[in-house]
Protein backbone atom coordinates (compact mmCIF):
# COMPACT_ATOMS: atom_id res chain seq x y z
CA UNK A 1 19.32 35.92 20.73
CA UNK A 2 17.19 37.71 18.00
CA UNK A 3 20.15 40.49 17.32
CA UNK A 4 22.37 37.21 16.58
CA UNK A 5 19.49 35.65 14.50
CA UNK A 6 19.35 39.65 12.52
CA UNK A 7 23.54 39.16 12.29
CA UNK A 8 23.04 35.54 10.69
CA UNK A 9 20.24 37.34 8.03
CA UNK A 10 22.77 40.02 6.86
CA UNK A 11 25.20 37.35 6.07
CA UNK A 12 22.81 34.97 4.29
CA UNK A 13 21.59 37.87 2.51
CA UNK A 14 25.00 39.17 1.22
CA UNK A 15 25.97 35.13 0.48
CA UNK A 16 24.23 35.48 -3.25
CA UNK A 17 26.60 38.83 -3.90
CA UNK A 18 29.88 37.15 -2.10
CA UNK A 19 29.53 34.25 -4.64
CA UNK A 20 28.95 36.42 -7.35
CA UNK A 21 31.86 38.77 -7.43
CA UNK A 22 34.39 36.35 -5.90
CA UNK A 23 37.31 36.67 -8.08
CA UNK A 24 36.13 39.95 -9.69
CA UNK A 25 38.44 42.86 -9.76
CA UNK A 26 36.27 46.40 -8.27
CA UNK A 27 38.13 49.83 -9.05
CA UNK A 28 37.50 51.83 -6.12
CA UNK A 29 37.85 55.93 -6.74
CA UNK A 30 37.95 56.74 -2.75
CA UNK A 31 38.14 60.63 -2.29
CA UNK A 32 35.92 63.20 -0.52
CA UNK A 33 34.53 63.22 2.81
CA UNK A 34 35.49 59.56 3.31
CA UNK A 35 39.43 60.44 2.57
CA UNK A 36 39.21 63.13 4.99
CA UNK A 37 37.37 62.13 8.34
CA UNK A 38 39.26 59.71 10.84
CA UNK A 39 35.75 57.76 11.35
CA UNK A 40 34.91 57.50 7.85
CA UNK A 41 38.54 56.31 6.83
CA UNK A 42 38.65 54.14 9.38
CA UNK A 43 34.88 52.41 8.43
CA UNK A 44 36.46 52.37 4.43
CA UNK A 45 39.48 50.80 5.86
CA UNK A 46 37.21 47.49 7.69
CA UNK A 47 34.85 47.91 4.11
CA UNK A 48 37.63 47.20 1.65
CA UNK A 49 39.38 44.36 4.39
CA UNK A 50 35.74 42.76 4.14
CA UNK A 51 35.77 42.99 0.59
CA UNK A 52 39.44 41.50 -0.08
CA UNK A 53 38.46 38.81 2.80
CA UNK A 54 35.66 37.13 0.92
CA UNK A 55 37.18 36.97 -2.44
CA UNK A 56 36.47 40.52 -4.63
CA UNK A 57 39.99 41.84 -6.00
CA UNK A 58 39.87 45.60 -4.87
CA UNK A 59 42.06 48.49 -6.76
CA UNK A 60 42.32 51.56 -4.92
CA UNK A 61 42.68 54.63 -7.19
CA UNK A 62 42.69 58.28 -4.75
CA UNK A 63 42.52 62.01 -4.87
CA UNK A 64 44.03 64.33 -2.52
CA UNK A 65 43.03 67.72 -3.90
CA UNK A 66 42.54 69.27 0.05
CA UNK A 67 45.74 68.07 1.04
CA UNK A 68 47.09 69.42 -2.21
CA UNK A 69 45.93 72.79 -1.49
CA UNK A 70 46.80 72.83 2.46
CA UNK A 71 50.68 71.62 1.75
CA UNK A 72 50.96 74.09 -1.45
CA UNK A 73 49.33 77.24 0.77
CA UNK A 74 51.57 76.28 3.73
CA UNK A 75 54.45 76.45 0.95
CA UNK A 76 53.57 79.58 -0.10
CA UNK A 77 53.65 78.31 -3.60
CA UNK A 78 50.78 80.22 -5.06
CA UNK A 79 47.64 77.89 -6.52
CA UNK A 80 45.29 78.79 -9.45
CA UNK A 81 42.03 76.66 -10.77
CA UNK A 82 40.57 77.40 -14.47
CA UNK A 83 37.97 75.18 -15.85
CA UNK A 84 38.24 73.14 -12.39
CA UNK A 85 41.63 71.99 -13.08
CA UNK A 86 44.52 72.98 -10.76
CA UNK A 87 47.28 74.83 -12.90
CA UNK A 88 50.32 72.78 -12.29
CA UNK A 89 54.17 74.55 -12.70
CA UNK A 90 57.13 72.62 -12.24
CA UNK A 91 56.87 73.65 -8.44
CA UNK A 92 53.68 72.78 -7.66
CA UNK A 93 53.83 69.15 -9.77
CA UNK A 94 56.57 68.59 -6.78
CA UNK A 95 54.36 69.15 -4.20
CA UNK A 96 51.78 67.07 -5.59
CA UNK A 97 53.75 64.11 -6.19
CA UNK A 98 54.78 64.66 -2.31
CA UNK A 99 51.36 64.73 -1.34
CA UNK A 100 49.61 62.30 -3.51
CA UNK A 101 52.52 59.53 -3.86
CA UNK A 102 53.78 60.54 -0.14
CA UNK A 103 51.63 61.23 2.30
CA UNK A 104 48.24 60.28 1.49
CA UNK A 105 49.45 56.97 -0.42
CA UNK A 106 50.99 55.46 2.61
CA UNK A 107 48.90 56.68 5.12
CA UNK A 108 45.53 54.65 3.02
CA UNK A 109 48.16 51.51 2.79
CA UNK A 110 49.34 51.78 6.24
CA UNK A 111 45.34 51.59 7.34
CA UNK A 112 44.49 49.09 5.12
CA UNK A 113 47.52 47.11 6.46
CA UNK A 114 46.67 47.70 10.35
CA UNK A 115 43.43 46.18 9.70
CA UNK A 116 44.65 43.15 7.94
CA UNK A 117 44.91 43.38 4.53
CA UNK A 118 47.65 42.95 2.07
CA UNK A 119 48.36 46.22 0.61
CA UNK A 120 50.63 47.97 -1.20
CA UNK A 121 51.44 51.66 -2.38
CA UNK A 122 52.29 52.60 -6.31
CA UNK A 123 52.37 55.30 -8.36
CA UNK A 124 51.14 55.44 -11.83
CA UNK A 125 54.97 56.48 -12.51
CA UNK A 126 56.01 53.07 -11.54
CA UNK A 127 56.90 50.92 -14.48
CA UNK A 128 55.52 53.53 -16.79
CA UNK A 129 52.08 51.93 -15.43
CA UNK A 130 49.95 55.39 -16.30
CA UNK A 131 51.58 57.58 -19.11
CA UNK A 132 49.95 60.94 -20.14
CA UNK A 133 50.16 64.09 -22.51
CA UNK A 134 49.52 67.59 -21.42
CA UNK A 135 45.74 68.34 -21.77
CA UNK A 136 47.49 72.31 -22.85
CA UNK A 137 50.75 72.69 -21.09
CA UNK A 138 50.34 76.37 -22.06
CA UNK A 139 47.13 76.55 -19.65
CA UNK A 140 47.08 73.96 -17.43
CA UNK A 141 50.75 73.12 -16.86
CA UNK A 142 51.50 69.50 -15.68
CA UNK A 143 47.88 68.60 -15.64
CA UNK A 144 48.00 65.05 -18.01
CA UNK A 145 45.27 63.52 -20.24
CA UNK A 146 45.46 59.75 -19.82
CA UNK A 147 47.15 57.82 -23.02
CA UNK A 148 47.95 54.76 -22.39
CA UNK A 149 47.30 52.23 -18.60
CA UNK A 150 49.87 49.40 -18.42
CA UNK A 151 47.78 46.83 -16.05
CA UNK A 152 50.62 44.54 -15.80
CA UNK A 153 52.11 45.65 -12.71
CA UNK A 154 48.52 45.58 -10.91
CA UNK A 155 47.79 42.24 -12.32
CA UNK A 156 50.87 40.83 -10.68
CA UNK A 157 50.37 42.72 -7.34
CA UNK A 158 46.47 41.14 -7.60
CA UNK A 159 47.80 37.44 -8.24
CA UNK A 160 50.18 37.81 -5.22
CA UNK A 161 47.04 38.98 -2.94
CA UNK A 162 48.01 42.59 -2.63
CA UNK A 163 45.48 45.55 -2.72
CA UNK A 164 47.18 47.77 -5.06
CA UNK A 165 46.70 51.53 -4.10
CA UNK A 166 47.16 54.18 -6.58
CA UNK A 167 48.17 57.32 -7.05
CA UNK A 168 47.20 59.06 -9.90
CA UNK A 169 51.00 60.49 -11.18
CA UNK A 170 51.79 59.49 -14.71
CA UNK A 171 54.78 59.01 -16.58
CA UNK A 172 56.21 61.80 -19.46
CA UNK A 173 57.41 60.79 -22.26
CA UNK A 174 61.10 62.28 -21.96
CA UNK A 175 63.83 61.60 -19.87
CA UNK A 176 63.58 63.87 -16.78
CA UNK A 177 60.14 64.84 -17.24
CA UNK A 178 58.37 65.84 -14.02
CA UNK A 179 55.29 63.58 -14.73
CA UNK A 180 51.99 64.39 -15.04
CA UNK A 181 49.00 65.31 -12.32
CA UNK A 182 46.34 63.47 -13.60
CA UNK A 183 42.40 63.64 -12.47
CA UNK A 184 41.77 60.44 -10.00
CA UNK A 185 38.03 60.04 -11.54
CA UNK A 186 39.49 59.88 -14.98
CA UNK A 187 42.64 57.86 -13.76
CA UNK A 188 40.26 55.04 -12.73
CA UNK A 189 38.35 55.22 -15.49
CA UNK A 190 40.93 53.78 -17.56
CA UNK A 191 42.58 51.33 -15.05
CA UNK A 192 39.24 50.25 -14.57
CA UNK A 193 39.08 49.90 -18.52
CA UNK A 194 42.39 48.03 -18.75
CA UNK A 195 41.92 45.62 -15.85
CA UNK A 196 38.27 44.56 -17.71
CA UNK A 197 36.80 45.18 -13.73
CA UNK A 198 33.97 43.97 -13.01
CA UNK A 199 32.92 47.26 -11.87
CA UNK A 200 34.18 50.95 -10.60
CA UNK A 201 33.19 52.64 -7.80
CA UNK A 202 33.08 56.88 -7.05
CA UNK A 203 32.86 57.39 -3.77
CA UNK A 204 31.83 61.33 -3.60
CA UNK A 205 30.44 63.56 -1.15
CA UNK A 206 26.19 63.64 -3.04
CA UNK A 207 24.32 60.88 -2.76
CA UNK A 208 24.59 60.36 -6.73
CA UNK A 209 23.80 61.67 -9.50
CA UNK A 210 20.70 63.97 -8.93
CA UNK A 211 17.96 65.68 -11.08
CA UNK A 212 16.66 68.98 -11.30
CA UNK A 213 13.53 67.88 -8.75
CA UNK A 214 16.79 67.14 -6.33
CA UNK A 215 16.01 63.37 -6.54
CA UNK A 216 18.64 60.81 -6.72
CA UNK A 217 18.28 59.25 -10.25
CA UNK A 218 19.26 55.54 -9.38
CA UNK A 219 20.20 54.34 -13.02
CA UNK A 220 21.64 56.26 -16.02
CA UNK A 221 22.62 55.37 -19.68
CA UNK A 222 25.24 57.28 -21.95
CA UNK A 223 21.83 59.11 -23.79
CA UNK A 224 20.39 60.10 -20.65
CA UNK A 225 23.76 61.36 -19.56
CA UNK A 226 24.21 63.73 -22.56
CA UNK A 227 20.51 65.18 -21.88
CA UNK A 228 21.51 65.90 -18.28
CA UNK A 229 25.05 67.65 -19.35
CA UNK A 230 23.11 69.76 -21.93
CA UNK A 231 20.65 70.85 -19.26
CA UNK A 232 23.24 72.05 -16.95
CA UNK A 233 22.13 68.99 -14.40
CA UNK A 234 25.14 67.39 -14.75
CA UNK A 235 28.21 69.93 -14.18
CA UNK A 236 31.04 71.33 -12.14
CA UNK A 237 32.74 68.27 -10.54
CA UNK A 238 30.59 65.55 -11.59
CA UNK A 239 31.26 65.85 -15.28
CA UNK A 240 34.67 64.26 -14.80
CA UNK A 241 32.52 61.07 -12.49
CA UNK A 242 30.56 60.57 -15.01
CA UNK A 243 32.56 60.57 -17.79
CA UNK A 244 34.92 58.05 -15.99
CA UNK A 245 31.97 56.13 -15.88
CA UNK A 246 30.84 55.85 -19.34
CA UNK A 247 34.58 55.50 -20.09
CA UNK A 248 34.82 52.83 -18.15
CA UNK A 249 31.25 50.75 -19.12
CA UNK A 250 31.96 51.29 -22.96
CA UNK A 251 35.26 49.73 -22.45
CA UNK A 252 33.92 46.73 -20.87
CA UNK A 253 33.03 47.38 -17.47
CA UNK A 254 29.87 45.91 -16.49
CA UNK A 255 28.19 48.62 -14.41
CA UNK A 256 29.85 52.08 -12.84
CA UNK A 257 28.61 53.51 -9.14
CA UNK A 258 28.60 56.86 -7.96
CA UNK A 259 27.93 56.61 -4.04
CA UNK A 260 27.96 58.81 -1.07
CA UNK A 261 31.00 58.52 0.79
CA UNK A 262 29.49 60.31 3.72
CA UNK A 263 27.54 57.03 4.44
CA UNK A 264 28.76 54.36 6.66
CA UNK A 265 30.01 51.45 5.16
CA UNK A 266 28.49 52.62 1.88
CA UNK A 267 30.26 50.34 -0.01
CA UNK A 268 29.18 47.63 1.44
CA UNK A 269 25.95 48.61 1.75
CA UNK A 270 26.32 48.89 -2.30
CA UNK A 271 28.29 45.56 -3.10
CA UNK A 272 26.45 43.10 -0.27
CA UNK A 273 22.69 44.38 -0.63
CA UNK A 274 20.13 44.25 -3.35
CA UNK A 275 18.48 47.96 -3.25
CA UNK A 276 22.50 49.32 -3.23
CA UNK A 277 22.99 53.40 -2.82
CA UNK A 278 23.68 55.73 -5.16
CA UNK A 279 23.63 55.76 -8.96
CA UNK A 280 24.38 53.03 -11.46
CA UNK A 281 25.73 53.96 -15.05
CA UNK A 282 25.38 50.89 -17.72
CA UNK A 283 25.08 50.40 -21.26
């Protein structure tokens, strides 16, 4: 009887936040250890069905750098990183559409859909929905800088009760153009941005954002932000997160999370509960 009484608290506790964000659109940046581990998928899988059950509008934007790597190795197609950005030829922007729009798209839809949600796989090549410039095509290749989100085909999948799931592909500007590979933190950033979400979410493999005492800082502003980047605290692959943040919150986003994947049910335990995990970046 008293473990069905604790159930019964947990849901009265989380009523306040279900009322709250029903009808509110969350961008959800899912990568890391929680793309990669069968348990962890499968826990994300039952957190965004949760989600989408009592009301919040979840957008699934997604990486797939490992995969990247594995398929282009096993392809013997050689792969080259410089400034954290993968190189992309003509050859290896194939195998990354493969991967990203492929494999790893369906497969999240498909487990999203075995556990009773609604959803549905797109590229940001579809209807033009993400286009892009080279960042420096002599440099980085096929690697795109975000110009322009078109939320129109997400709003329609949204008002017909689909989770959207993205793939972070966008459209050239020229007939025939392979696309563009395009960073998923920045990617959903800007959807984020055009859908006016109510929030984003970075699901990572560090607990957040953490300082040079290797604390978790638990809220951050775009001042504090700059401090950390000019101390070196802030570098390597969370420069892009937190960027996408403060994109993100100065276009209109109320508050941007960067959580620790590796935690079960971490987004829940984020969305549904007052202390949340990770680190919150607002205005």
């Amino acid at each position: 009887m008293k473990k069905n009484i604790d159930q019964v608290k947990v849901l009265l506790d989380a009523l306040p936040y279900i009322k709250r964000y029903s009808d509110e659109i969350f961008v959800i940046k899912y990568g890391g250890s929680a793309q990669t581990s069968p348990q962890l998928k499968d826990k994300f899988a039952r957190d965004i069905v949760l989600m989408y059950l009592v009301g919040i509008k979840p957008v699934i934007v997604h990486g797939g750098g490992a995969a990247i790597g594995d398929m282009l190795e096993r392809l013997q197609i050689g792969t080259q990183f410089i400034d954290g950005l993968r190189v992309t030829d003509e050859k290896a922007m194939e195998v990354v559409e493969m991967v990203l729009s492929g494999s790893i798209n369906k497969e999240i839809t498909a487990l999203l859909n075995d556990h009773g949600a609604q959803a549905l796989g797109v590229s940001g090549k579809d209807a033009s929905m993400i286009k892009a410039k080279a960042v420096d095509m002599e440099k980085y290749g096929y690697v795109g800088e975000v110009t322009e989100v078109d939320p129109k085909v997400i709003n329609n999948l949204l008002a017909e009760k689909f989770i959207p799931v993205i793939a972070p592909i966008a459209t050239g500007q020229l007939n025939g153009h392979p696309g563009f590979n395009v960073n998923a933190d920045i990617a959903a950033g800007h959807i984020a941005t055009s859908l006016k979400a109510r929030k984003i979410i970075f699901m990572t493999d560090t607990p957040g954002v953490i300082n040079c005492e290797d604390e978790i800082m638990h809220t951050l502003n775009q001042e504090e932000i700059t401090i950390l980047k000019d101390k070196g605290t802030i570098a390597g692959g969370m420069i892009p997160k937190v960027d996408a943040c403060l994109h993100a919150v100065n276009g209109g986003v109320m508050k941007a999370h960067i959580i620790d994947g590796r935690i079960e049910h971490a987004l829940l335990l984020e969305v549904f509960t007052s202390q949340g995990v990770g680190t919150v970046i607002k205005l």
